[in-house]
PDBML (XML) file of the C-alpha atoms, coordinates in Angstrom:
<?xml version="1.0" encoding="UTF-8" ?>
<PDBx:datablock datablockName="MODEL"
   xmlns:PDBx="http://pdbml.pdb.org/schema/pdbx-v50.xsd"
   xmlns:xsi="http://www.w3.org/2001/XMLSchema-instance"
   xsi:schemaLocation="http://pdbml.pdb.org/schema/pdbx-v50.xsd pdbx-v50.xsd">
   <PDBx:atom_siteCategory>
      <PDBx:atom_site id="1">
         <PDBx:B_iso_or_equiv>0.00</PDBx:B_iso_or_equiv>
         <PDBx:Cartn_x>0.000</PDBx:Cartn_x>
         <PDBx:Cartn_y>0.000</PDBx:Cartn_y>
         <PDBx:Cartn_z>0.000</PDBx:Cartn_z>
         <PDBx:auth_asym_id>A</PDBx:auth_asym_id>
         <PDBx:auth_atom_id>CA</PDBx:auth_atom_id>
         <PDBx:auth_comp_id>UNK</PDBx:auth_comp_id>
         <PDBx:auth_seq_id>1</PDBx:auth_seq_id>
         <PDBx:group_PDB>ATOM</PDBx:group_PDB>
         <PDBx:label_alt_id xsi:nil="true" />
         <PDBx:label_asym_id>A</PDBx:label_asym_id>
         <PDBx:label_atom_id>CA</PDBx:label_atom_id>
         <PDBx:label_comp_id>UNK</PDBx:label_comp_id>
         <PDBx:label_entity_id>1</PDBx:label_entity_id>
         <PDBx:label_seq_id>1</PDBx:label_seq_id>
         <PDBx:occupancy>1.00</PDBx:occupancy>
         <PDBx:pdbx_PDB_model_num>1</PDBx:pdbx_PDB_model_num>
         <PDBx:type_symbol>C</PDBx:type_symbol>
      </PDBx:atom_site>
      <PDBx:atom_site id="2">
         <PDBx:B_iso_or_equiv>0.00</PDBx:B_iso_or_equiv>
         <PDBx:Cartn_x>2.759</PDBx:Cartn_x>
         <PDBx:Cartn_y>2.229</PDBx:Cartn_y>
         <PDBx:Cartn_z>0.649</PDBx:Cartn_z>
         <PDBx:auth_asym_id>A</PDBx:auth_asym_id>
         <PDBx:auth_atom_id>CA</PDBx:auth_atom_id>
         <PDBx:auth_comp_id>UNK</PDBx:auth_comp_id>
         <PDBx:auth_seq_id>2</PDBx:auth_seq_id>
         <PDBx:group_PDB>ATOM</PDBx:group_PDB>
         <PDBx:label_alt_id xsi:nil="true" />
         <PDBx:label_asym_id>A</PDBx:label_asym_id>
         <PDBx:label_atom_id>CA</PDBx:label_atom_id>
         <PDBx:label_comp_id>UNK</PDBx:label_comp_id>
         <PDBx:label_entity_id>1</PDBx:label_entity_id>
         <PDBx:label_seq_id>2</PDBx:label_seq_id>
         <PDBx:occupancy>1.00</PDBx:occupancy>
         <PDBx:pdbx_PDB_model_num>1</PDBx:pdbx_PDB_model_num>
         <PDBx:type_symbol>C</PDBx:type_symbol>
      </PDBx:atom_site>
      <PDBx:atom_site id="3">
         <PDBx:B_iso_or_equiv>0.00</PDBx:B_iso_or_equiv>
         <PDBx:Cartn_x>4.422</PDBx:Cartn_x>
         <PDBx:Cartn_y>1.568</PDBx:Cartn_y>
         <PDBx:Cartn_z>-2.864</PDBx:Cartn_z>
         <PDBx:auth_asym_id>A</PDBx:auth_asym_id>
         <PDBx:auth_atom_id>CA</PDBx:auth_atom_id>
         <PDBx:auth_comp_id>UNK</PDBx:auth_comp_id>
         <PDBx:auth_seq_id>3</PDBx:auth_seq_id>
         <PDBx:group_PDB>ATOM</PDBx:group_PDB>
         <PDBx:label_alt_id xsi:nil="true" />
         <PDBx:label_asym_id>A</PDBx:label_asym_id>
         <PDBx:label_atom_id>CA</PDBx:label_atom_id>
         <PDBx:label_comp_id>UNK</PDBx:label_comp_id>
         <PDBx:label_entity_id>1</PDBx:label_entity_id>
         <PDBx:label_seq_id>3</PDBx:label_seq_id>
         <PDBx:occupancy>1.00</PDBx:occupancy>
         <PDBx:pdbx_PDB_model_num>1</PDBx:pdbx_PDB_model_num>
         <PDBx:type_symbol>C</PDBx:type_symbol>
      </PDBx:atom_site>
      <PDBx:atom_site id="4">
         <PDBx:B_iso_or_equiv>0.00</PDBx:B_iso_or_equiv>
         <PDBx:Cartn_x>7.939</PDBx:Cartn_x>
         <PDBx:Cartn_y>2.740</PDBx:Cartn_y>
         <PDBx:Cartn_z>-3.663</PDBx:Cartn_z>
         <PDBx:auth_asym_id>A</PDBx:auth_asym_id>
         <PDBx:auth_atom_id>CA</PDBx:auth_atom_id>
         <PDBx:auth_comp_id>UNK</PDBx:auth_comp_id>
         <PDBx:auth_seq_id>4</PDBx:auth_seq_id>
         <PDBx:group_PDB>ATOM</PDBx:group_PDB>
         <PDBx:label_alt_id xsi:nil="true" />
         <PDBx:label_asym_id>A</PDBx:label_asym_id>
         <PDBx:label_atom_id>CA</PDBx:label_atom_id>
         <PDBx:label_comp_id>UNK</PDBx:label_comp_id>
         <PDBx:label_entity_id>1</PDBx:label_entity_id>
         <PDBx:label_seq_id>4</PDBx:label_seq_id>
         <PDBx:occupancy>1.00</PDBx:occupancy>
         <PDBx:pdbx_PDB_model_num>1</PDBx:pdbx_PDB_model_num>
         <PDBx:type_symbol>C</PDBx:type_symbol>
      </PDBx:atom_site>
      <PDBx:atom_site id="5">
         <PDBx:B_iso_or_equiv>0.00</PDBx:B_iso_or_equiv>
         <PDBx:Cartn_x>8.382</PDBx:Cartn_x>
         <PDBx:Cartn_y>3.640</PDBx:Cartn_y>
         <PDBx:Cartn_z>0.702</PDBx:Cartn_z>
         <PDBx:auth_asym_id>A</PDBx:auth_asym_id>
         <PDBx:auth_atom_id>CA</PDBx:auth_atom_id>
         <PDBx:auth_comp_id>UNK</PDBx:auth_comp_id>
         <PDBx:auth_seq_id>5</PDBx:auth_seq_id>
         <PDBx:group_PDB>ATOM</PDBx:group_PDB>
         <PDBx:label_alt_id xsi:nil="true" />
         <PDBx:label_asym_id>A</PDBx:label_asym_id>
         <PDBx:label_atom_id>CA</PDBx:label_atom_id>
         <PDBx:label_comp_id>UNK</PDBx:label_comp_id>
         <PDBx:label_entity_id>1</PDBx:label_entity_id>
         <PDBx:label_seq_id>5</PDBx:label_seq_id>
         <PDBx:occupancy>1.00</PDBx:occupancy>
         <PDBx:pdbx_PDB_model_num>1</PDBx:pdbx_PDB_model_num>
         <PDBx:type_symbol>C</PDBx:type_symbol>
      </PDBx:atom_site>
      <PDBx:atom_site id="6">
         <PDBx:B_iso_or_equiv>0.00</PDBx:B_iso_or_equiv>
         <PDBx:Cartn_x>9.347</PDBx:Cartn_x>
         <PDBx:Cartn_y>-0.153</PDBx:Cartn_y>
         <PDBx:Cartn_z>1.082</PDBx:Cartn_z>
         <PDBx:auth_asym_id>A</PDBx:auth_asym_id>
         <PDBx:auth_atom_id>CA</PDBx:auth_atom_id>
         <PDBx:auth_comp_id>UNK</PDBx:auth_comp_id>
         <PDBx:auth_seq_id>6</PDBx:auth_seq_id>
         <PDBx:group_PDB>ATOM</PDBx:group_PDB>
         <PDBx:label_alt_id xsi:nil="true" />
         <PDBx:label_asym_id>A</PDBx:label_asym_id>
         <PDBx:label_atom_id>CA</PDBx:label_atom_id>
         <PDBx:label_comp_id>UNK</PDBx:label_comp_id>
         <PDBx:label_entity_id>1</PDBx:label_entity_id>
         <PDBx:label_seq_id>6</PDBx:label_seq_id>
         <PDBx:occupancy>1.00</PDBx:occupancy>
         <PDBx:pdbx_PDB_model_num>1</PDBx:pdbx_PDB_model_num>
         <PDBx:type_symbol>C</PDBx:type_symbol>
      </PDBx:atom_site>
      <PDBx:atom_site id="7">
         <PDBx:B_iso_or_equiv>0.00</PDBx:B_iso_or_equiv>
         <PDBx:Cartn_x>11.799</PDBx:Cartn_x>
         <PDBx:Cartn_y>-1.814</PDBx:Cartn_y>
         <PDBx:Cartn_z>-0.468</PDBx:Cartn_z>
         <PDBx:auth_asym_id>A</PDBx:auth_asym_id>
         <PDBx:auth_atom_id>CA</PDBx:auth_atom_id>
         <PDBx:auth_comp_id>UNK</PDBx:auth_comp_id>
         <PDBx:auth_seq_id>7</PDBx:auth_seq_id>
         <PDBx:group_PDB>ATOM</PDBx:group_PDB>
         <PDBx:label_alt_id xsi:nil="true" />
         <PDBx:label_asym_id>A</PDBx:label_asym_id>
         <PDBx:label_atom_id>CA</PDBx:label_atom_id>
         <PDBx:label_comp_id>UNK</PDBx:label_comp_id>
         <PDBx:label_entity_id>1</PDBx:label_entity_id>
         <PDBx:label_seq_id>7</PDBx:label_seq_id>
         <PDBx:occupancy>1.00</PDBx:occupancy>
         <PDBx:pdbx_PDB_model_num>1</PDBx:pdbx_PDB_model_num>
         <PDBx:type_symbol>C</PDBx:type_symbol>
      </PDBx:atom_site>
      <PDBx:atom_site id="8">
         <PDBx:B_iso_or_equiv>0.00</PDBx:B_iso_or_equiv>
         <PDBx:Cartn_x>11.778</PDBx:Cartn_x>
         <PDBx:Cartn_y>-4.919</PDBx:Cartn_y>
         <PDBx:Cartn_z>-2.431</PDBx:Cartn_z>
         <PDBx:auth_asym_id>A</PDBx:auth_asym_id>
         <PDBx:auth_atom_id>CA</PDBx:auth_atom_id>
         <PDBx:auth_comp_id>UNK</PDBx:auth_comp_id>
         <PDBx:auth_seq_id>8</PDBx:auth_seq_id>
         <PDBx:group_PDB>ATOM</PDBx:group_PDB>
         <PDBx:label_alt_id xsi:nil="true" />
         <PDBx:label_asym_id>A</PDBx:label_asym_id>
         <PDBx:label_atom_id>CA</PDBx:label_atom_id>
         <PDBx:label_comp_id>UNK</PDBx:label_comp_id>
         <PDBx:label_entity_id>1</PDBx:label_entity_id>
         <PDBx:label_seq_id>8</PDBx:label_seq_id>
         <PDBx:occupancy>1.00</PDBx:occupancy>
         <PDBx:pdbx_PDB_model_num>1</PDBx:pdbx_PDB_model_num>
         <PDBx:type_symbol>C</PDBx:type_symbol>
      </PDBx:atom_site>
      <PDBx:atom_site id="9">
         <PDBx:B_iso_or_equiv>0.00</PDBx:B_iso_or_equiv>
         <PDBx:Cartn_x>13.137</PDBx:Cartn_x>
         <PDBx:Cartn_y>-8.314</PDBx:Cartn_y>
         <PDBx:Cartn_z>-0.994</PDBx:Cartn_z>
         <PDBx:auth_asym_id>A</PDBx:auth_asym_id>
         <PDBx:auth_atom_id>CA</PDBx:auth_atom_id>
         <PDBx:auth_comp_id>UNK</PDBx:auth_comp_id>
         <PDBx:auth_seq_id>9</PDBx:auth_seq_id>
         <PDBx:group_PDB>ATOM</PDBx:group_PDB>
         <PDBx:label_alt_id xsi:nil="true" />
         <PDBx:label_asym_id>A</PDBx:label_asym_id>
         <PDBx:label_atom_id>CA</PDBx:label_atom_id>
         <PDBx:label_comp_id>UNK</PDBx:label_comp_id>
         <PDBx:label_entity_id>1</PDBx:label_entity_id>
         <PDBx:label_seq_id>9</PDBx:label_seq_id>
         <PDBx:occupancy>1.00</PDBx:occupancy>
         <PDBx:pdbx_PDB_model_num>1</PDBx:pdbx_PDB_model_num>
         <PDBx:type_symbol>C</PDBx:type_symbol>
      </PDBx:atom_site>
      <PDBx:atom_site id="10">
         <PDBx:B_iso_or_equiv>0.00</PDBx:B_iso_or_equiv>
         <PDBx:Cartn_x>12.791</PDBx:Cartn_x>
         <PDBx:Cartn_y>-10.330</PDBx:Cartn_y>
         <PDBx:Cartn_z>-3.978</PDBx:Cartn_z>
         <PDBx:auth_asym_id>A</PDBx:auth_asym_id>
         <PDBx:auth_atom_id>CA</PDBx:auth_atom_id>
         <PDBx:auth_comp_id>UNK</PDBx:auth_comp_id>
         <PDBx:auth_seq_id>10</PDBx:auth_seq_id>
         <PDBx:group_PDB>ATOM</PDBx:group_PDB>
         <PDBx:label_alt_id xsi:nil="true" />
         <PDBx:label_asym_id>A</PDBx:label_asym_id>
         <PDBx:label_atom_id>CA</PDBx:label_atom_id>
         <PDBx:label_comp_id>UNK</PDBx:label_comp_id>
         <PDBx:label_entity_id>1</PDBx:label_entity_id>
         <PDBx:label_seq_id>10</PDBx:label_seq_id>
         <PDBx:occupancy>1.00</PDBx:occupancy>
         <PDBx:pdbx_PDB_model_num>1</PDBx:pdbx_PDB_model_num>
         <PDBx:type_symbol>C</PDBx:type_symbol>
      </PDBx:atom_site>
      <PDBx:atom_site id="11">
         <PDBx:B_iso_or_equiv>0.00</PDBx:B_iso_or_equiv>
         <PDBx:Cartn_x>16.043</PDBx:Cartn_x>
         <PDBx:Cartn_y>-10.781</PDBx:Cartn_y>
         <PDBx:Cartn_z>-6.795</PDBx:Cartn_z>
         <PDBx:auth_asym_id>A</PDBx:auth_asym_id>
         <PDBx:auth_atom_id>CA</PDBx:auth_atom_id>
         <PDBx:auth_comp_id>UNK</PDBx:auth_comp_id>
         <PDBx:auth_seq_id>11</PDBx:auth_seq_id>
         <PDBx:group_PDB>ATOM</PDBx:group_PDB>
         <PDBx:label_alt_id xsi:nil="true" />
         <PDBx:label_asym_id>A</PDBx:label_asym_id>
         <PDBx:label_atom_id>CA</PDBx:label_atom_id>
         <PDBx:label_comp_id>UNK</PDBx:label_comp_id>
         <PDBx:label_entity_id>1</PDBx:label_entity_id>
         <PDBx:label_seq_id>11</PDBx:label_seq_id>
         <PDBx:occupancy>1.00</PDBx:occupancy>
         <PDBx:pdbx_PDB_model_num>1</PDBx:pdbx_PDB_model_num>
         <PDBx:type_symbol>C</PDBx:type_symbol>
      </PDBx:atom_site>
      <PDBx:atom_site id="12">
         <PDBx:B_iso_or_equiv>0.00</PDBx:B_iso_or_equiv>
         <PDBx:Cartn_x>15.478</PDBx:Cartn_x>
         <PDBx:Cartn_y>-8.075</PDBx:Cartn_y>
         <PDBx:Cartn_z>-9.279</PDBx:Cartn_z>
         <PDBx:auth_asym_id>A</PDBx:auth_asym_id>
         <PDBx:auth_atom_id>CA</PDBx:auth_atom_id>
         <PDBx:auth_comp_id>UNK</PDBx:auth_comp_id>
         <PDBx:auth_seq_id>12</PDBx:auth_seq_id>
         <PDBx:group_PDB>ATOM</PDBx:group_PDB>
         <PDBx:label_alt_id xsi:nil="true" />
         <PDBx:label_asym_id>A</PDBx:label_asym_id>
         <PDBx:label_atom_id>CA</PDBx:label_atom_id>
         <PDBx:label_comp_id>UNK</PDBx:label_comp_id>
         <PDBx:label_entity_id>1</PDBx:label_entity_id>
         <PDBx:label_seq_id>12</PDBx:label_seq_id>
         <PDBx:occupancy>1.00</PDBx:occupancy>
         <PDBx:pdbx_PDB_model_num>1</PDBx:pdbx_PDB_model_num>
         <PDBx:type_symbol>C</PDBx:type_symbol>
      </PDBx:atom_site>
      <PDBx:atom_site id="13">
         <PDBx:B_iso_or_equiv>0.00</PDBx:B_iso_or_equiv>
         <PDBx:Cartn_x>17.516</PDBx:Cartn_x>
         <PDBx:Cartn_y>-9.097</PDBx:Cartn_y>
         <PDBx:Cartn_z>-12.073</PDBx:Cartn_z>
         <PDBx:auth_asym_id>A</PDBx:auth_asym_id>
         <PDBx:auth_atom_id>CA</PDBx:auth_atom_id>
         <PDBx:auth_comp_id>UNK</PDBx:auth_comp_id>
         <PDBx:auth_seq_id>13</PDBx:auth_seq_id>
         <PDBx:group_PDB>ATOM</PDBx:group_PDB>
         <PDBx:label_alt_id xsi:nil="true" />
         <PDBx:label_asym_id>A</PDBx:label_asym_id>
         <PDBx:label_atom_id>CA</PDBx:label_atom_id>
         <PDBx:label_comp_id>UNK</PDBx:label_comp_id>
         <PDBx:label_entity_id>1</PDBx:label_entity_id>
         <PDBx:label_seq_id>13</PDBx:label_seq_id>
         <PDBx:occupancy>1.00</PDBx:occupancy>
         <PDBx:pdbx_PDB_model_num>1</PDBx:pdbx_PDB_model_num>
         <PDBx:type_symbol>C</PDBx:type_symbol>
      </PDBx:atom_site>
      <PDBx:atom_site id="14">
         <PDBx:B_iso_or_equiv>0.00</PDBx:B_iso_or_equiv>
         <PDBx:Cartn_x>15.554</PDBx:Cartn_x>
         <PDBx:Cartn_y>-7.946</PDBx:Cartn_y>
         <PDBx:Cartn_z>-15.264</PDBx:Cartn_z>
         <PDBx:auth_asym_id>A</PDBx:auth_asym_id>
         <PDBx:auth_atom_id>CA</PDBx:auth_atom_id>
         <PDBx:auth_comp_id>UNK</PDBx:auth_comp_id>
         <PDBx:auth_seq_id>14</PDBx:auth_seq_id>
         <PDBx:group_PDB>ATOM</PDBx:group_PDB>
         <PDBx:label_alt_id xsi:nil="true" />
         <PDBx:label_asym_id>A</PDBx:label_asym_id>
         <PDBx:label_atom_id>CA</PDBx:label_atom_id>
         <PDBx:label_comp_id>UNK</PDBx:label_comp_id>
         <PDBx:label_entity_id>1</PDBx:label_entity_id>
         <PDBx:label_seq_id>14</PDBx:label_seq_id>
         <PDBx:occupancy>1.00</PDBx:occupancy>
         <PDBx:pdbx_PDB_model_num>1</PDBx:pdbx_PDB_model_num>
         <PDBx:type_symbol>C</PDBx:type_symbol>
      </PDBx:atom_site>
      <PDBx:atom_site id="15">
         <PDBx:B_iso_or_equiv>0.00</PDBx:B_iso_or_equiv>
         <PDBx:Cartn_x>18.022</PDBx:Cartn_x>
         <PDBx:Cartn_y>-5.158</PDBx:Cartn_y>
         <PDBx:Cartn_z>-16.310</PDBx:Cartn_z>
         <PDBx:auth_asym_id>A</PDBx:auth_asym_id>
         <PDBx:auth_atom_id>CA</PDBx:auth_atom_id>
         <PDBx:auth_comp_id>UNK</PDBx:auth_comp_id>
         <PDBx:auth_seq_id>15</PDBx:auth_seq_id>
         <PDBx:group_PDB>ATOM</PDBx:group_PDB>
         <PDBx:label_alt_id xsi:nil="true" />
         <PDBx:label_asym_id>A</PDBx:label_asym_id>
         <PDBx:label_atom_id>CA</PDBx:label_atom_id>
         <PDBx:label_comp_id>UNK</PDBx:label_comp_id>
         <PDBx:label_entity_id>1</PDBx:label_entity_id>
         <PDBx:label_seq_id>15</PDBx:label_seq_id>
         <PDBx:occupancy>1.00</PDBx:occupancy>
         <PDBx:pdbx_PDB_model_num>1</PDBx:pdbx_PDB_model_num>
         <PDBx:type_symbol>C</PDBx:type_symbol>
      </PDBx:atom_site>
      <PDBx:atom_site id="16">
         <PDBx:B_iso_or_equiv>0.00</PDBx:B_iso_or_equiv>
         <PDBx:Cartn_x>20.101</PDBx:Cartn_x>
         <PDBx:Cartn_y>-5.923</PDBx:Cartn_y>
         <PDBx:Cartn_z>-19.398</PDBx:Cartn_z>
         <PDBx:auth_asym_id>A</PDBx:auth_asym_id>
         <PDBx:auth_atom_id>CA</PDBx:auth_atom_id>
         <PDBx:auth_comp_id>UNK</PDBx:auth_comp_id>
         <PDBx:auth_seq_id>16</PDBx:auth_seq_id>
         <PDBx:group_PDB>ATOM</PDBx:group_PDB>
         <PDBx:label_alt_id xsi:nil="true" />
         <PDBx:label_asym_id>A</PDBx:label_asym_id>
         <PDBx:label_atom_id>CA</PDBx:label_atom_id>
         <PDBx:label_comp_id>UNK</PDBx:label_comp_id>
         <PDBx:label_entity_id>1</PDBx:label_entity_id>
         <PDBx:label_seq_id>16</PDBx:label_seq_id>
         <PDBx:occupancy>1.00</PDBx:occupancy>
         <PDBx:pdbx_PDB_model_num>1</PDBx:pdbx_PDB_model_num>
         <PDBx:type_symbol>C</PDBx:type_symbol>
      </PDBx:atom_site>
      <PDBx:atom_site id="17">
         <PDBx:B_iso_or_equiv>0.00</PDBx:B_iso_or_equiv>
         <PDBx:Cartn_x>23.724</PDBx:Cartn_x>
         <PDBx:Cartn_y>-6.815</PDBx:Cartn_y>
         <PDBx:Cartn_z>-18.593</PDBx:Cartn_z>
         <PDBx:auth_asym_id>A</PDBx:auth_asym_id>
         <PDBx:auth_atom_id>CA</PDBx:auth_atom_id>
         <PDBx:auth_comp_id>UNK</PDBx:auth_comp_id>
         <PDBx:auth_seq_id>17</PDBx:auth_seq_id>
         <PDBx:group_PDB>ATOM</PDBx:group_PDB>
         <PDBx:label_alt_id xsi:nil="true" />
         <PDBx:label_asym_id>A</PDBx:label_asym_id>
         <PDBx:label_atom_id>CA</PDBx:label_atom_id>
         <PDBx:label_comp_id>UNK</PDBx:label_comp_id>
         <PDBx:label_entity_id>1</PDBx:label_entity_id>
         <PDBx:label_seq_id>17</PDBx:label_seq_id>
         <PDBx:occupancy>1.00</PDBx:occupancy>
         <PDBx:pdbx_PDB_model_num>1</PDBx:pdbx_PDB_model_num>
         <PDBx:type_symbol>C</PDBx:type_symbol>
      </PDBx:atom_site>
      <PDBx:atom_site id="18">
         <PDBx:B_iso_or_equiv>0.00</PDBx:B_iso_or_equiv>
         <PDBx:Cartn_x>26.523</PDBx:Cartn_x>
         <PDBx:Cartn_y>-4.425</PDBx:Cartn_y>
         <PDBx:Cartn_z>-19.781</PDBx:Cartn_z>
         <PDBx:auth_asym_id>A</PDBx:auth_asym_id>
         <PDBx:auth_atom_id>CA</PDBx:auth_atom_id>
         <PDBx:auth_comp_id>UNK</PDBx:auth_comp_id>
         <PDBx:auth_seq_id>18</PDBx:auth_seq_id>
         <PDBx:group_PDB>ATOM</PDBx:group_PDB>
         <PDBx:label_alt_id xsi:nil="true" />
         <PDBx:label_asym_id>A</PDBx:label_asym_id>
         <PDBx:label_atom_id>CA</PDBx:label_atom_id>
         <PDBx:label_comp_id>UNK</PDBx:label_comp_id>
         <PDBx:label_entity_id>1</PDBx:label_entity_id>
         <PDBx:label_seq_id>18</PDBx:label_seq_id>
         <PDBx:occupancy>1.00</PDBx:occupancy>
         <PDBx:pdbx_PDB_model_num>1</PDBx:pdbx_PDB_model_num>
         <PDBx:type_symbol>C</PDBx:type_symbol>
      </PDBx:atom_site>
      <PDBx:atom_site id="19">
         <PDBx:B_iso_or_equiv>0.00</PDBx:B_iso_or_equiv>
         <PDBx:Cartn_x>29.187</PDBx:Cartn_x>
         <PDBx:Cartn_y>-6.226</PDBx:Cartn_y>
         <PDBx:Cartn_z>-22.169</PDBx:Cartn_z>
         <PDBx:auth_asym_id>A</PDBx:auth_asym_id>
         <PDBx:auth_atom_id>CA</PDBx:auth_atom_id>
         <PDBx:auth_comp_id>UNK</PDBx:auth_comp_id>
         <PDBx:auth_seq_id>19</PDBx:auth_seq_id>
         <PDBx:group_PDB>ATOM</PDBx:group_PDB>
         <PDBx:label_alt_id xsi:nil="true" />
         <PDBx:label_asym_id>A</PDBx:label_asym_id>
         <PDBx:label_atom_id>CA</PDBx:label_atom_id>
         <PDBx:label_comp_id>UNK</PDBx:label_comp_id>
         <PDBx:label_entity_id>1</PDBx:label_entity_id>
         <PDBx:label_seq_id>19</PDBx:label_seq_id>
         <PDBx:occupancy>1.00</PDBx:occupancy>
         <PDBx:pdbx_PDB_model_num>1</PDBx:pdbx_PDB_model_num>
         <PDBx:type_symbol>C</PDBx:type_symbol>
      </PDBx:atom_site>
      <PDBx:atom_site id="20">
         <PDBx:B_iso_or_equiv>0.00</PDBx:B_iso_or_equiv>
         <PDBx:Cartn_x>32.467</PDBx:Cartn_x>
         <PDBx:Cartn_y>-6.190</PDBx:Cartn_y>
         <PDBx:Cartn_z>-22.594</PDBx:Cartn_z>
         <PDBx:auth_asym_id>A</PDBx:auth_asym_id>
         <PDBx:auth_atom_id>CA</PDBx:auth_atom_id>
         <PDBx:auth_comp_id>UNK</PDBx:auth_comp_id>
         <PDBx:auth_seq_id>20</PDBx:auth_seq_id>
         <PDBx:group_PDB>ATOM</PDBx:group_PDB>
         <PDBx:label_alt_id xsi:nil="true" />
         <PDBx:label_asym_id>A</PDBx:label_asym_id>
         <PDBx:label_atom_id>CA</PDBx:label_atom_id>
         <PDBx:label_comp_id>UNK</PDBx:label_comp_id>
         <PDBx:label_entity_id>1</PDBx:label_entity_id>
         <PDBx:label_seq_id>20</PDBx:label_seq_id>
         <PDBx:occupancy>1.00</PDBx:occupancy>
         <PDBx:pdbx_PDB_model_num>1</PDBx:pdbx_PDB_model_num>
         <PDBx:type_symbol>C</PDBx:type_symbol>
      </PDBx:atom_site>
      <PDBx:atom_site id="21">
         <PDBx:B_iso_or_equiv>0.00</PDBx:B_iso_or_equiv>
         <PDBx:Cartn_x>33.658</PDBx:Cartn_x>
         <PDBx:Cartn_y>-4.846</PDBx:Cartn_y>
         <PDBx:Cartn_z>-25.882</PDBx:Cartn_z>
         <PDBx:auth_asym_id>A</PDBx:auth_asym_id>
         <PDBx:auth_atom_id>CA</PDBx:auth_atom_id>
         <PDBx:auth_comp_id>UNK</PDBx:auth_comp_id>
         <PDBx:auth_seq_id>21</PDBx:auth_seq_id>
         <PDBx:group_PDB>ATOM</PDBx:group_PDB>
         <PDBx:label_alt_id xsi:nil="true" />
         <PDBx:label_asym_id>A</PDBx:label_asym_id>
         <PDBx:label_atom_id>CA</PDBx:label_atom_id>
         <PDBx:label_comp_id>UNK</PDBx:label_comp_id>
         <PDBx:label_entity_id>1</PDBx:label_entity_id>
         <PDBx:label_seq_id>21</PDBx:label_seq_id>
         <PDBx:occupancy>1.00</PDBx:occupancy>
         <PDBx:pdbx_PDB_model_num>1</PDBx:pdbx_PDB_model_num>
         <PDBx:type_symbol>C</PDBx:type_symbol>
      </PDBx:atom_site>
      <PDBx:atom_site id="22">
         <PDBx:B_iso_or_equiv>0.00</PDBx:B_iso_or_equiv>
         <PDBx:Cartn_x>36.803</PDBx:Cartn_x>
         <PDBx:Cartn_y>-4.495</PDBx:Cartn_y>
         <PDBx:Cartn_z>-28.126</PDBx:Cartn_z>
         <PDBx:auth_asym_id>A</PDBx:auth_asym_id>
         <PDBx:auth_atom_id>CA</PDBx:auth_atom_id>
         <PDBx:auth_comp_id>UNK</PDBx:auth_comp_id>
         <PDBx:auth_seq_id>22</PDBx:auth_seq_id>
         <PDBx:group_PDB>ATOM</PDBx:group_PDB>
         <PDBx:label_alt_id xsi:nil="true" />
         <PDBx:label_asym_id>A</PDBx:label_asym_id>
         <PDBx:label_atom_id>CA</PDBx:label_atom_id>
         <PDBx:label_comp_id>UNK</PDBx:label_comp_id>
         <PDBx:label_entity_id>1</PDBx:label_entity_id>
         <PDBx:label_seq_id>22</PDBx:label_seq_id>
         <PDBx:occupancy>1.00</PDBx:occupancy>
         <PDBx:pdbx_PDB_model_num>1</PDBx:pdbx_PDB_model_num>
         <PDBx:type_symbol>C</PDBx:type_symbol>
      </PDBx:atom_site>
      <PDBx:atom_site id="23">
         <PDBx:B_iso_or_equiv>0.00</PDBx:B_iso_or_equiv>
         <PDBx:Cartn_x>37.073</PDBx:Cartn_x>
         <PDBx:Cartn_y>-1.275</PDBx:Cartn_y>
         <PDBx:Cartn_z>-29.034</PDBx:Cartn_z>
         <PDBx:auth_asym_id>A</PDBx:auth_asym_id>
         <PDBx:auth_atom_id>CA</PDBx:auth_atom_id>
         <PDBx:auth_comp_id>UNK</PDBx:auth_comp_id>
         <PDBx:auth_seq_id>23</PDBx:auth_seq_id>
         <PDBx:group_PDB>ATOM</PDBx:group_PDB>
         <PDBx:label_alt_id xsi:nil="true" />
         <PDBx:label_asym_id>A</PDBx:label_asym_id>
         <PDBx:label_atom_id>CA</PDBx:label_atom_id>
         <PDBx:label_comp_id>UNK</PDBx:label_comp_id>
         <PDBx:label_entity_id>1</PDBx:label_entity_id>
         <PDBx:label_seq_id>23</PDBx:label_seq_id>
         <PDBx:occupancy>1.00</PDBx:occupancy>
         <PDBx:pdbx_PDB_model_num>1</PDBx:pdbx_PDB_model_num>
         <PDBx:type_symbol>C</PDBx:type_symbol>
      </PDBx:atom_site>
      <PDBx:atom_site id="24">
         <PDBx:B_iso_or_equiv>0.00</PDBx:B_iso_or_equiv>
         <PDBx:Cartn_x>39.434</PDBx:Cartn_x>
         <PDBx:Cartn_y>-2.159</PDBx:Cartn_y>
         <PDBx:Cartn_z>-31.986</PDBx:Cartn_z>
         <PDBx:auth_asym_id>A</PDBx:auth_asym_id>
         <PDBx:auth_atom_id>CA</PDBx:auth_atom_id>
         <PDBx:auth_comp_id>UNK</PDBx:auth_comp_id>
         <PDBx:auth_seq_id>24</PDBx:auth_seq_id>
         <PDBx:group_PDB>ATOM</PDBx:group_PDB>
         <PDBx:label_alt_id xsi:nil="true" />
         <PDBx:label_asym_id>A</PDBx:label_asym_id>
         <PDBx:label_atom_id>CA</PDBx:label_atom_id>
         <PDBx:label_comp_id>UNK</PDBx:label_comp_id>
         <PDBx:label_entity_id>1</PDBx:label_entity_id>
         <PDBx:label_seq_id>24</PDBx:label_seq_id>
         <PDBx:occupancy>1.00</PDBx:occupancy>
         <PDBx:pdbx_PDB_model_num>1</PDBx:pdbx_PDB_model_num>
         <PDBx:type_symbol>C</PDBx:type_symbol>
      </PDBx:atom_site>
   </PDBx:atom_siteCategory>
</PDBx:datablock>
């Protein structure tokens, strides 16, 4: 009820990952 004033407990891991490039 109080939305975004309590924090999550679950694994949020939907976020794309960042990759590691070769900038060559």
């Amino acid at each position: 009820k109080d939305r975004d004033l309590v924090p999550s407990q679950s694994e949020a891991n939907g976020a794309p990952l960042g990759v590691v490039c070769d900038s060559h």
